[in-house]
C-alpha atoms as a PDB file:
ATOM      1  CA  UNK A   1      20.044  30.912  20.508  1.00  0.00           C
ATOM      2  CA  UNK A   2      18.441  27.714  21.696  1.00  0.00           C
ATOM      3  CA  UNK A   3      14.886  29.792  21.256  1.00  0.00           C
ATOM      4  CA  UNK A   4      15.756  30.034  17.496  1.00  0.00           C
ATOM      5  CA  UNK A   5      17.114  27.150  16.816  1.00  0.00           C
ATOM      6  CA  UNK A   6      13.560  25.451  18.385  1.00  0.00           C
ATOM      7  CA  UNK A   7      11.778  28.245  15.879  1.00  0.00           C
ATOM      8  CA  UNK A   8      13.878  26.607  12.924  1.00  0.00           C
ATOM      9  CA  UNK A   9      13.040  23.365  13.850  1.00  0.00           C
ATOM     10  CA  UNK A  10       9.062  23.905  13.982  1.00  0.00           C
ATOM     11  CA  UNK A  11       9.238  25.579  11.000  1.00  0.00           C
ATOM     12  CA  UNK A  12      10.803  22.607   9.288  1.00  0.00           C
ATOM     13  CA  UNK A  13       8.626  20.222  10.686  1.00  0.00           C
ATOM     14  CA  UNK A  14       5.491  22.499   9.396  1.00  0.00           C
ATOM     15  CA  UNK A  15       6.702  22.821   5.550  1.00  0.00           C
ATOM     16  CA  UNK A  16       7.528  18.896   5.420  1.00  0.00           C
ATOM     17  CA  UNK A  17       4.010  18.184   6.676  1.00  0.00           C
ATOM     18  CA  UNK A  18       3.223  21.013   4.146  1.00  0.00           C
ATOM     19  CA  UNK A  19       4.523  19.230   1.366  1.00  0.00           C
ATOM     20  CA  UNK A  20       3.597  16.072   2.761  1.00  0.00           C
ATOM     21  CA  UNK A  21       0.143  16.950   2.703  1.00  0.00           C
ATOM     22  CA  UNK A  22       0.190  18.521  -0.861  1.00  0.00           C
ATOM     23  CA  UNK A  23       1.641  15.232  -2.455  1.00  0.00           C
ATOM     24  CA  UNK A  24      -1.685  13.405  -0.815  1.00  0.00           C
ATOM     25  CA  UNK A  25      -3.639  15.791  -1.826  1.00  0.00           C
ATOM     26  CA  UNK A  26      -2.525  15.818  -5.571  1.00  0.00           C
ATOM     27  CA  UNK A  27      -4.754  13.171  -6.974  1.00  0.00           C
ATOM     28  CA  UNK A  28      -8.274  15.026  -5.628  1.00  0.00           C
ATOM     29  CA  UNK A  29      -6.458  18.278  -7.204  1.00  0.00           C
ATOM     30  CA  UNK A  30      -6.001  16.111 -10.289  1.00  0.00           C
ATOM     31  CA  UNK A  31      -9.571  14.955  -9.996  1.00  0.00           C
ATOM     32  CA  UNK A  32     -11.577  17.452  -9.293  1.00  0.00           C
ATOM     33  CA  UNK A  33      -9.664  19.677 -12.396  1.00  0.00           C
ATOM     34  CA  UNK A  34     -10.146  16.568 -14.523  1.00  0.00           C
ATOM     35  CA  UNK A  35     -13.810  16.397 -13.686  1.00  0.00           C
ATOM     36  CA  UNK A  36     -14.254  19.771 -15.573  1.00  0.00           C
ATOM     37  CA  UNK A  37     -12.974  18.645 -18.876  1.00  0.00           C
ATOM     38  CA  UNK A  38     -15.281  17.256 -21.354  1.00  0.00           C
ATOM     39  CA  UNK A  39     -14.892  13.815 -22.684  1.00  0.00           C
ATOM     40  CA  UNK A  40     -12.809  15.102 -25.643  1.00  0.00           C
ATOM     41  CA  UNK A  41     -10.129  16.949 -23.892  1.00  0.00           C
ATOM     42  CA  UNK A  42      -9.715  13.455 -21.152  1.00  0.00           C
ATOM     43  CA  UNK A  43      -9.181  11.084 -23.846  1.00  0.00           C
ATOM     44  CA  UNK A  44      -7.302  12.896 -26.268  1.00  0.00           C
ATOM     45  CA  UNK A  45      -4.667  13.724 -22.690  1.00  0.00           C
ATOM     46  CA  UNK A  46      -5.706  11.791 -20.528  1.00  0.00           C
ATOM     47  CA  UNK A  47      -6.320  12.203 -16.520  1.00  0.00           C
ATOM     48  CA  UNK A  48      -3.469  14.781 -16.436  1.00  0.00           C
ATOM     49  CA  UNK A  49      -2.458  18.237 -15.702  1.00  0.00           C
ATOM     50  CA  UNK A  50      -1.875  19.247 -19.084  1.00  0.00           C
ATOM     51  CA  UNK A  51      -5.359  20.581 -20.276  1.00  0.00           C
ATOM     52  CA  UNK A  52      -7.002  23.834 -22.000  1.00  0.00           C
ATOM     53  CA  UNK A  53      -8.145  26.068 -19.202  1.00  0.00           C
ATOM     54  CA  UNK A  54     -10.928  27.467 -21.464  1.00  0.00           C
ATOM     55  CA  UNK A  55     -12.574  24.038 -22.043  1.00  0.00           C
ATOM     56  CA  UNK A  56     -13.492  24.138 -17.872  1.00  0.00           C
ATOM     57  CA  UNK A  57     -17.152  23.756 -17.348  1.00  0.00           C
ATOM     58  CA  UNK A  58     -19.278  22.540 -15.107  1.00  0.00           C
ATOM     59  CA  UNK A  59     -21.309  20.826 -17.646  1.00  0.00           C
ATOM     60  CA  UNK A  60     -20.430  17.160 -16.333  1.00  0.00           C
ATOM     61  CA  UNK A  61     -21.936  18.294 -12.865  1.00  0.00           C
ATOM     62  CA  UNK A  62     -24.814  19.746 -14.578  1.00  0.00           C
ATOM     63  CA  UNK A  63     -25.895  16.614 -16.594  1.00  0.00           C
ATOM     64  CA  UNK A  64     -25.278  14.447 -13.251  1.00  0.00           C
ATOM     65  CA  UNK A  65     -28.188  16.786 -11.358  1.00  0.00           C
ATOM     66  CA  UNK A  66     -30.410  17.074 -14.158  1.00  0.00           C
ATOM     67  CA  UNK A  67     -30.325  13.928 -16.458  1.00  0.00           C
ATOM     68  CA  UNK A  68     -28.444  11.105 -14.826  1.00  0.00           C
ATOM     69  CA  UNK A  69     -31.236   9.645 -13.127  1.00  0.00           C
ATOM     70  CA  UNK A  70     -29.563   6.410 -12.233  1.00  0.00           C
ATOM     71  CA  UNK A  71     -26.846   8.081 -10.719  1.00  0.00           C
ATOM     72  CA  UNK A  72     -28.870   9.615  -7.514  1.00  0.00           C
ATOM     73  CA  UNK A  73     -30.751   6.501  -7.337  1.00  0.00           C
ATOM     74  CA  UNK A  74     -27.170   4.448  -7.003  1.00  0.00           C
ATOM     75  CA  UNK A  75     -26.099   7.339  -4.887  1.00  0.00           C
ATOM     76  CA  UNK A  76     -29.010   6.505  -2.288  1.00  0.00           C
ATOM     77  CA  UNK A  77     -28.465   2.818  -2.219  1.00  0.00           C
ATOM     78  CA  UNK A  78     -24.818   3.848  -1.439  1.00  0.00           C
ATOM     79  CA  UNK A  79     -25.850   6.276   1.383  1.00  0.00           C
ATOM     80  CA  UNK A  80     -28.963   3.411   2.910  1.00  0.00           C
ATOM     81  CA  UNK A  81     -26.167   0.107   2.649  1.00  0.00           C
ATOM     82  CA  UNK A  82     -23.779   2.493   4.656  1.00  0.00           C
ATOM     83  CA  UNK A  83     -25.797   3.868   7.524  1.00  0.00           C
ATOM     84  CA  UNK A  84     -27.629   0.676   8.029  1.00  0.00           C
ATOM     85  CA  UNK A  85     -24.407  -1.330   7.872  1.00  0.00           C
ATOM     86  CA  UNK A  86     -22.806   1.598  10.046  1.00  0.00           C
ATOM     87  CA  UNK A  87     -25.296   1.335  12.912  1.00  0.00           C
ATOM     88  CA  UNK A  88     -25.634  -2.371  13.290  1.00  0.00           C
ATOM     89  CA  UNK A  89     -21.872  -3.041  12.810  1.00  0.00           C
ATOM     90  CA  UNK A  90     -20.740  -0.568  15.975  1.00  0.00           C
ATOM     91  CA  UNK A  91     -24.208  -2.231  17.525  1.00  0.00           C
ATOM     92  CA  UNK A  92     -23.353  -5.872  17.286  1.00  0.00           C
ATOM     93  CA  UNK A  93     -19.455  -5.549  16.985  1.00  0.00           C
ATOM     94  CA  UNK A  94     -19.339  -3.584  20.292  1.00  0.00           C
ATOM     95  CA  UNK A  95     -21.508  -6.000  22.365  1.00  0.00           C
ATOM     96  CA  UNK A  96     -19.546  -8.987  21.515  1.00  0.00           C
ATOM     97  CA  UNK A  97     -16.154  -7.354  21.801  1.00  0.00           C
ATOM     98  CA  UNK A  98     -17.276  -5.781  25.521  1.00  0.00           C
ATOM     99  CA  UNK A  99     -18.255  -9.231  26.249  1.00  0.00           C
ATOM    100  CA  UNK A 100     -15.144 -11.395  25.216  1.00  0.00           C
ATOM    101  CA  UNK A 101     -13.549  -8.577  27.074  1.00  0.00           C
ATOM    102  CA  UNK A 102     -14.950  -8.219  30.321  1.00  0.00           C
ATOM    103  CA  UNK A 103     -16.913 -11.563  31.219  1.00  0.00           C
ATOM    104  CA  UNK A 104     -15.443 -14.812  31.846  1.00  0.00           C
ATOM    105  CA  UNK A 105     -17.446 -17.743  30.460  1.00  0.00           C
ATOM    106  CA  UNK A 106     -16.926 -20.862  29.024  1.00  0.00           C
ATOM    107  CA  UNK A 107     -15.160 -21.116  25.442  1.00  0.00           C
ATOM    108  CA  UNK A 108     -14.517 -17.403  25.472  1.00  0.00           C
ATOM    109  CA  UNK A 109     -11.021 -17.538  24.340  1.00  0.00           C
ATOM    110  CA  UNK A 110     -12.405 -20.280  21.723  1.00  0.00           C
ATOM    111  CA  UNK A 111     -14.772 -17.579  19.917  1.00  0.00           C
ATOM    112  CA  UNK A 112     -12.074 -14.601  20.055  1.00  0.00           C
ATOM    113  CA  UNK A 113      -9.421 -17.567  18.522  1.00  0.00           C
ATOM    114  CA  UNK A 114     -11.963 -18.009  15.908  1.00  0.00           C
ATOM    115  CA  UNK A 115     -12.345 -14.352  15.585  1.00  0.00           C
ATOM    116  CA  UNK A 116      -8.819 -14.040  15.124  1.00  0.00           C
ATOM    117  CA  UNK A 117      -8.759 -16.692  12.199  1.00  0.00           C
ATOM    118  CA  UNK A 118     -11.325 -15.239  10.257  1.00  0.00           C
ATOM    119  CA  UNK A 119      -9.873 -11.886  10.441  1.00  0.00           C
ATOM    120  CA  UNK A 120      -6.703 -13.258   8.962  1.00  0.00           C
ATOM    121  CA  UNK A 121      -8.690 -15.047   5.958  1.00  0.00           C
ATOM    122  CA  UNK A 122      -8.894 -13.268   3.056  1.00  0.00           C
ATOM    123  CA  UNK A 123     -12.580 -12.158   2.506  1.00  0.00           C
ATOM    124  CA  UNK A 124     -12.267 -14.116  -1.443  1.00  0.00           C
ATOM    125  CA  UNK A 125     -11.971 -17.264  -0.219  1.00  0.00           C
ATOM    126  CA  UNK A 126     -15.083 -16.392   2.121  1.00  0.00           C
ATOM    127  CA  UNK A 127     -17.107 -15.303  -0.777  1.00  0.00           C
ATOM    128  CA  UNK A 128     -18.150 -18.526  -2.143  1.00  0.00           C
ATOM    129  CA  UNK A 129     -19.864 -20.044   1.143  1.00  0.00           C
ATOM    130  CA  UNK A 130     -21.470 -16.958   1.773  1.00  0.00           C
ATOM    131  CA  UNK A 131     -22.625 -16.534  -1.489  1.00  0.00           C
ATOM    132  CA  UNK A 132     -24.057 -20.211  -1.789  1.00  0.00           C
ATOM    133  CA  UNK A 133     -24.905 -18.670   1.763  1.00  0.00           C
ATOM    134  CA  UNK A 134     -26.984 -16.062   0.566  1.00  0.00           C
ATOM    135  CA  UNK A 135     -28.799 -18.489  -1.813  1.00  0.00           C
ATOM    136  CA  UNK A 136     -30.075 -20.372   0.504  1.00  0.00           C
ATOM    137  CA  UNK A 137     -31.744 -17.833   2.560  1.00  0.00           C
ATOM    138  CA  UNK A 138     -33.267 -16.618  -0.827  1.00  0.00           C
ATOM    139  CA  UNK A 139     -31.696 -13.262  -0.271  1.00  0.00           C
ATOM    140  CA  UNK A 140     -29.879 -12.432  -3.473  1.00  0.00           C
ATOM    141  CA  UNK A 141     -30.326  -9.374  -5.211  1.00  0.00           C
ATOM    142  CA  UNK A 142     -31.322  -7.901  -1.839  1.00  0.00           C
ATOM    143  CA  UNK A 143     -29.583  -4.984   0.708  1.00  0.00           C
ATOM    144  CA  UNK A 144     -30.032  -7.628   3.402  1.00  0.00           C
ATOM    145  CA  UNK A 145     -27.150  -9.935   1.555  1.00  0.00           C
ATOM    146  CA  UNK A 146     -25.159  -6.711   1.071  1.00  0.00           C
ATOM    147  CA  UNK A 147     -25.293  -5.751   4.618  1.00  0.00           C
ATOM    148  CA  UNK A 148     -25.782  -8.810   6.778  1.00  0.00           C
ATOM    149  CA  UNK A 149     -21.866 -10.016   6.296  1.00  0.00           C
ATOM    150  CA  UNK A 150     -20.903  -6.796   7.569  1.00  0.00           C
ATOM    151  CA  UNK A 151     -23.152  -6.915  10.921  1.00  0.00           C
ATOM    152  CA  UNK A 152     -20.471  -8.707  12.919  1.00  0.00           C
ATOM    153  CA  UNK A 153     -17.122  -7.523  11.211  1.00  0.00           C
ATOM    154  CA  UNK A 154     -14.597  -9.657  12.906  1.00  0.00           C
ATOM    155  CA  UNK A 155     -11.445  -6.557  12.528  1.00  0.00           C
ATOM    156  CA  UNK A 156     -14.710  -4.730  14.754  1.00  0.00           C
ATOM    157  CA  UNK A 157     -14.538  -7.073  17.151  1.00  0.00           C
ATOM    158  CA  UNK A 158     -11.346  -7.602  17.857  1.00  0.00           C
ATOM    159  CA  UNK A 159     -10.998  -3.625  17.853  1.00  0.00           C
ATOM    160  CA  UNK A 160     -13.978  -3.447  20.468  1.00  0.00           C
ATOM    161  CA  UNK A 161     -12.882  -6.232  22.350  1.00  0.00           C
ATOM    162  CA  UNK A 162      -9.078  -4.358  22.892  1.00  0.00           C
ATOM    163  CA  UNK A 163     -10.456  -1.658  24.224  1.00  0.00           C
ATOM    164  CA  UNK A 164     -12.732  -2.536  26.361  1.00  0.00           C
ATOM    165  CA  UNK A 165     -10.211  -4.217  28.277  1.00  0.00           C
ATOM    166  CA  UNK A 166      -8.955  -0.877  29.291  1.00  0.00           C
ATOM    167  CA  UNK A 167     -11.920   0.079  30.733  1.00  0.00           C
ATOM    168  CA  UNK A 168     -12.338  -0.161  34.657  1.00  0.00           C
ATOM    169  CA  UNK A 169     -14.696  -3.278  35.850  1.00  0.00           C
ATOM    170  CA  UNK A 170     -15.314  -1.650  39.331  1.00  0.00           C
ATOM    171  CA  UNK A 171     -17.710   0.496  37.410  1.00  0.00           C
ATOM    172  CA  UNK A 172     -19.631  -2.213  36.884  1.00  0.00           C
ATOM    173  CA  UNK A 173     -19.179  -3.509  39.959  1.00  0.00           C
ATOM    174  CA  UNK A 174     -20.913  -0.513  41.712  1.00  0.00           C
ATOM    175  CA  UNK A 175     -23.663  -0.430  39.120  1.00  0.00           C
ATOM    176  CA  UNK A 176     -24.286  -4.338  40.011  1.00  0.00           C
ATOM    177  CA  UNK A 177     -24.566  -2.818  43.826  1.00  0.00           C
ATOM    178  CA  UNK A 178     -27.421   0.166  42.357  1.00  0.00           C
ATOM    179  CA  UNK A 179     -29.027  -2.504  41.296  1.00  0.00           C
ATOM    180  CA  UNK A 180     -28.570  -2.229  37.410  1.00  0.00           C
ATOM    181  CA  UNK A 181     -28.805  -5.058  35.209  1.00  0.00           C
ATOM    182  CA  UNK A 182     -26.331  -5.888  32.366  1.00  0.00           C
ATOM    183  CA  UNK A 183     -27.783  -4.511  29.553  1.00  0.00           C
ATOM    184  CA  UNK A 184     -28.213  -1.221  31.594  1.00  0.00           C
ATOM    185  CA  UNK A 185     -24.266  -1.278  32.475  1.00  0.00           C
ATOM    186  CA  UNK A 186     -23.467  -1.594  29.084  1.00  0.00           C
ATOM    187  CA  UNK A 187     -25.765   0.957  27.514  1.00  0.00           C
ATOM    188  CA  UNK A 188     -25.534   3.527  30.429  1.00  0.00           C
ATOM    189  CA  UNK A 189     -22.103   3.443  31.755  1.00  0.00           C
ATOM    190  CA  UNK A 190     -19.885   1.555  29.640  1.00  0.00           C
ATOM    191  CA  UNK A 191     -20.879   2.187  26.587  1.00  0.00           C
ATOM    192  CA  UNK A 192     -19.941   5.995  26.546  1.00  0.00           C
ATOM    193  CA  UNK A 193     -16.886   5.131  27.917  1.00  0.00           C
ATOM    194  CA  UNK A 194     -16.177   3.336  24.126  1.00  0.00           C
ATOM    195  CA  UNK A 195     -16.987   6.682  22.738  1.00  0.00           C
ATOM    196  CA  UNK A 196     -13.591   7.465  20.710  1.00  0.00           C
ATOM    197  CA  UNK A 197     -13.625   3.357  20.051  1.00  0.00           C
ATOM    198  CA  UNK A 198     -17.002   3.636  18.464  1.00  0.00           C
ATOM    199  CA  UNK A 199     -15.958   6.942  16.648  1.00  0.00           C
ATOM    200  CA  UNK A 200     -13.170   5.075  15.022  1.00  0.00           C
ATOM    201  CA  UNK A 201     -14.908   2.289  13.589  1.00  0.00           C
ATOM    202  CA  UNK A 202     -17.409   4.360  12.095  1.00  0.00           C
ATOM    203  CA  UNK A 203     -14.971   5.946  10.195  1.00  0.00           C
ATOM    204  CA  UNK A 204     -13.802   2.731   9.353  1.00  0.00           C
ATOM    205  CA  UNK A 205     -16.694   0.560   8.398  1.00  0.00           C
ATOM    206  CA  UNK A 206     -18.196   3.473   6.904  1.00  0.00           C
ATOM    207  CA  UNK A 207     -15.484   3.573   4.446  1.00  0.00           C
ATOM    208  CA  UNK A 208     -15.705   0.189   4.005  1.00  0.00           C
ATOM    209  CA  UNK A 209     -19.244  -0.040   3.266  1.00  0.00           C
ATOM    210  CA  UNK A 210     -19.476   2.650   1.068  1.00  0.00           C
ATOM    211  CA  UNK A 211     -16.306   1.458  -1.038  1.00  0.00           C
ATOM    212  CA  UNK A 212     -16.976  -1.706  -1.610  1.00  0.00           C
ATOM    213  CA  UNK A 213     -17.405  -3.156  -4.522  1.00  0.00           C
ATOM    214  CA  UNK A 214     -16.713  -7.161  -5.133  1.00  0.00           C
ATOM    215  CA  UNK A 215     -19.566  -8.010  -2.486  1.00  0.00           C
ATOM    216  CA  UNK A 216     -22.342  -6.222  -4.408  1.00  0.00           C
ATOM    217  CA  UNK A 217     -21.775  -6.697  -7.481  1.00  0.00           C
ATOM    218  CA  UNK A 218     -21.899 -10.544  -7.011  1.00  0.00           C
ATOM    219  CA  UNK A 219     -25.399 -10.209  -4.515  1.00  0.00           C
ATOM    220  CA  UNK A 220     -26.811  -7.450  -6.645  1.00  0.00           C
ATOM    221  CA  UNK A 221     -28.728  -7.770 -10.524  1.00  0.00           C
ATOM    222  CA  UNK A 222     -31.043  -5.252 -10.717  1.00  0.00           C
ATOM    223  CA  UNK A 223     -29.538  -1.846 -12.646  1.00  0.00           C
ATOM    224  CA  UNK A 224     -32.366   0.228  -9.926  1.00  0.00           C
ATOM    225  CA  UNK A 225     -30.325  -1.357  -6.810  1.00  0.00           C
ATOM    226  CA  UNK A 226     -26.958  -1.089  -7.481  1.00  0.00           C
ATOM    227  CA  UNK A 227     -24.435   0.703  -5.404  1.00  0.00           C
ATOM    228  CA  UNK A 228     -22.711   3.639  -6.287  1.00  0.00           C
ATOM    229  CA  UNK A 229     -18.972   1.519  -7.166  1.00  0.00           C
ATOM    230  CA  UNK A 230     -20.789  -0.933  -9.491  1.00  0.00           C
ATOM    231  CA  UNK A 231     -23.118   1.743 -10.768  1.00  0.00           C
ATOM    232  CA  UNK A 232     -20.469   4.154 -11.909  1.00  0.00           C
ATOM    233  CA  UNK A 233     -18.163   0.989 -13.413  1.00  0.00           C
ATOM    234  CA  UNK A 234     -21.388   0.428 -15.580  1.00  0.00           C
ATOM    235  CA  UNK A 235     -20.728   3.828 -17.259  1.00  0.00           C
ATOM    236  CA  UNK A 236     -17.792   2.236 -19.048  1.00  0.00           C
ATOM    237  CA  UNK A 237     -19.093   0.131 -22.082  1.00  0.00           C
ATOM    238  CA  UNK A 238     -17.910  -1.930 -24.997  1.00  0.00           C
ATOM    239  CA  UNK A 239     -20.252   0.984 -26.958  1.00  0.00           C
ATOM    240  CA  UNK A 240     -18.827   4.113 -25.075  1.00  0.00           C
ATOM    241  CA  UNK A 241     -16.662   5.823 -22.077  1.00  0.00           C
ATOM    242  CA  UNK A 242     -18.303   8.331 -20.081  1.00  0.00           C
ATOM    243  CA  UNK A 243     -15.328   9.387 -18.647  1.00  0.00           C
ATOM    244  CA  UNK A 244     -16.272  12.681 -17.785  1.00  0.00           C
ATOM    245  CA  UNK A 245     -19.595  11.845 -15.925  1.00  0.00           C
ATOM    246  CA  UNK A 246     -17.679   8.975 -14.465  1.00  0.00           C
ATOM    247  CA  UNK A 247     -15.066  11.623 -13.114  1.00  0.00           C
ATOM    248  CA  UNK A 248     -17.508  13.962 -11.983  1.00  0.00           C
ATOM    249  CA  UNK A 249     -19.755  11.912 -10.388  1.00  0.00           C
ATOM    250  CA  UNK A 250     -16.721  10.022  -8.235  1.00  0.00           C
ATOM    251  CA  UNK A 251     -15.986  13.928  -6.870  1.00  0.00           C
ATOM    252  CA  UNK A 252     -19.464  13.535  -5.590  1.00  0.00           C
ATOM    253  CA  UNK A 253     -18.803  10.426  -3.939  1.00  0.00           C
ATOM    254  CA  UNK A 254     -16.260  11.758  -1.730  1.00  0.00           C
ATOM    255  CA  UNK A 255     -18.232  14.112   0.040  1.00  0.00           C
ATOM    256  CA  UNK A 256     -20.495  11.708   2.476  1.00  0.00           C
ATOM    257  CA  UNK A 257     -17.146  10.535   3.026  1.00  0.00           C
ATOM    258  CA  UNK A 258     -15.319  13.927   4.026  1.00  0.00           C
ATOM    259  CA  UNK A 259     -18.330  14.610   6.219  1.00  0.00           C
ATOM    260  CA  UNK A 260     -18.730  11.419   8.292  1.00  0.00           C
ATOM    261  CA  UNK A 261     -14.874  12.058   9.101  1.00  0.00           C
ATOM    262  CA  UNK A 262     -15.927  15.617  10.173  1.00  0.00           C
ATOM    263  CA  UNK A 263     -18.806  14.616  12.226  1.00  0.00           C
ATOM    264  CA  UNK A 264     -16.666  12.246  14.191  1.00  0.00           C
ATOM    265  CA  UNK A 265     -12.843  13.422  13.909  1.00  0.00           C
ATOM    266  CA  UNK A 266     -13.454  15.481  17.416  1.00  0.00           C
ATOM    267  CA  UNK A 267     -14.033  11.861  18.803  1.00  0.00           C
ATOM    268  CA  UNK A 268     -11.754  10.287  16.893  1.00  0.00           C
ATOM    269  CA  UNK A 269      -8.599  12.058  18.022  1.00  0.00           C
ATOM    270  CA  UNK A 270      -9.767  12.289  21.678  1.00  0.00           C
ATOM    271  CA  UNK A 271      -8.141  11.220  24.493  1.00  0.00           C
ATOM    272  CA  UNK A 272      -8.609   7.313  24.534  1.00  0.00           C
ATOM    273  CA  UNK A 273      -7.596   6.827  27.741  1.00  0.00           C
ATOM    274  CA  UNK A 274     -10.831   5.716  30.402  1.00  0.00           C
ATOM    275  CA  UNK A 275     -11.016   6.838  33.865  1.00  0.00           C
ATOM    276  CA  UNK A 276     -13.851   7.232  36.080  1.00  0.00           C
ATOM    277  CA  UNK A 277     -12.692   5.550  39.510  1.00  0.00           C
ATOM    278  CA  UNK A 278     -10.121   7.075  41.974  1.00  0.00           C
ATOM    279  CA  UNK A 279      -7.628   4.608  43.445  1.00  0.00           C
END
């Protein structure tokens, strides 16, 4: 009796996650139908379920591969602002969070205060002084503006800098005893021990990154360097709505997205706990 009553209980648990999962679900379902209409059928109903099933085609997808030109070019910038930003954020963000973590030097718990007050400050009221930032340093209308605010993301460091306090300093103790400097202990030993850590934030500054909007579309002016947000928001005029490229080409957006969580969802819901010394 208790056996089946443990049975009815799983099976409970599985259909609410069922249904919770279909209700997040239901706007890509809504989407990626939607994406099929023409431009007729969306605005005379809308972004809705209630459409002509004969009116599918795949003729929004078809004019994105063969004639939107500026769309693969904004879909590029997208993809080279991400990976760069990616790689130098988890670079940066992870040194300086292992180091407010682990070593004990003067003003430390100054910097990781200060890290603490930016990351409460909403990034609008930062935009103006690094914008008149940016102008200074003559880099506007440049990736390097777009990317170089991101390099040292303060919610990164304060991630990094939790988690490394978790991790066991008599490793570095021995490797200090071997004979290895500091930069070797944190490349070599340490730094795969931040493995899940670093999987995590590259899930989240990736989304970031390739999200976001505000930033570079007040850096950027060229149409030819645009990211893939501002470039697709361009697509609705004054003179026109392409709605149905501008569906079918934010489908296509999601997949870089669906496959960076793929790559690193093994390491992402790993074990985070450390261990590699016996007591």
């Amino acid at each position: 009796m208790k056996k089946k009553k443990n049975t009815l209980v799983v099976w409970l648990i599985n259909i609410g996650f069922c249904i919770i999962s279909f209700i997040a679900l239901f706007p890509i379902l809504n989407l990626l139908i939607s994406s099929l209409r023409p431009s007729s059928e969306l605005m005379r109903n809308g972004i809705s379920l209630v459409f002509d099933p004969s009116t599918l085609s795949f003729n929004n997808y078809s004019y994105i591969f063969t004639q939107a030109s500026n769309y693969w070019g904004w879909y590029m910038n997208s993809l080279t602002i991400s990976a760069i930003t990616i790689i130098l954020s988890l670079f940066f963000s992870s040194m300086v969070g292992y180091a407010l973590a682990l070593y004990d030097f003067k003003g430390r718990n100054v910097i990781f205060g200060f890290v603490l007050f930016i990351l409460m400050v909403p990034f609008e009221i930062l935009m103006l002084p690094l914008f008149q930032l940016m102008i200074s340093l003559n880099l506007i209308n440049t990736y390097t503006a777009v990317i170089l605010p991101a390099v040292v993301a303060p919610v990164a460091v304060f991630f990094f800098r939790q988690y490394a306090i978790g991790l066991p300093k008599e490793l570095m103790d021995a490797a200090r005893i071997d004979g290895a400097t500091e930069y070797g202990i944190f490349f070599k030993i340490m730094l795969p021990l931040m493995g899940p850590s670093m999987a995590a934030m590259a899930i989240l500054q990736g989304l970031g990154s390739w999200n976001n909007f505000l930033w570079p579309l007040i850096v950027l002016r060229s149409n030819d360097m645009f990211t893939l947000p501002i470039g697709l928001a361009t697509l609705l005029t004054p003179y026109g709505n392409n709605y149905d490229v501008l569906i079918a080409g934010s489908v296509m957006t999601i997949i870089p997205i669906i496959i960076l969580f793929i790559f690193f969802q093994r390491y992402f819901v790993a074990g985070l706990t450390v261990g590699g010394v016996k007591g």
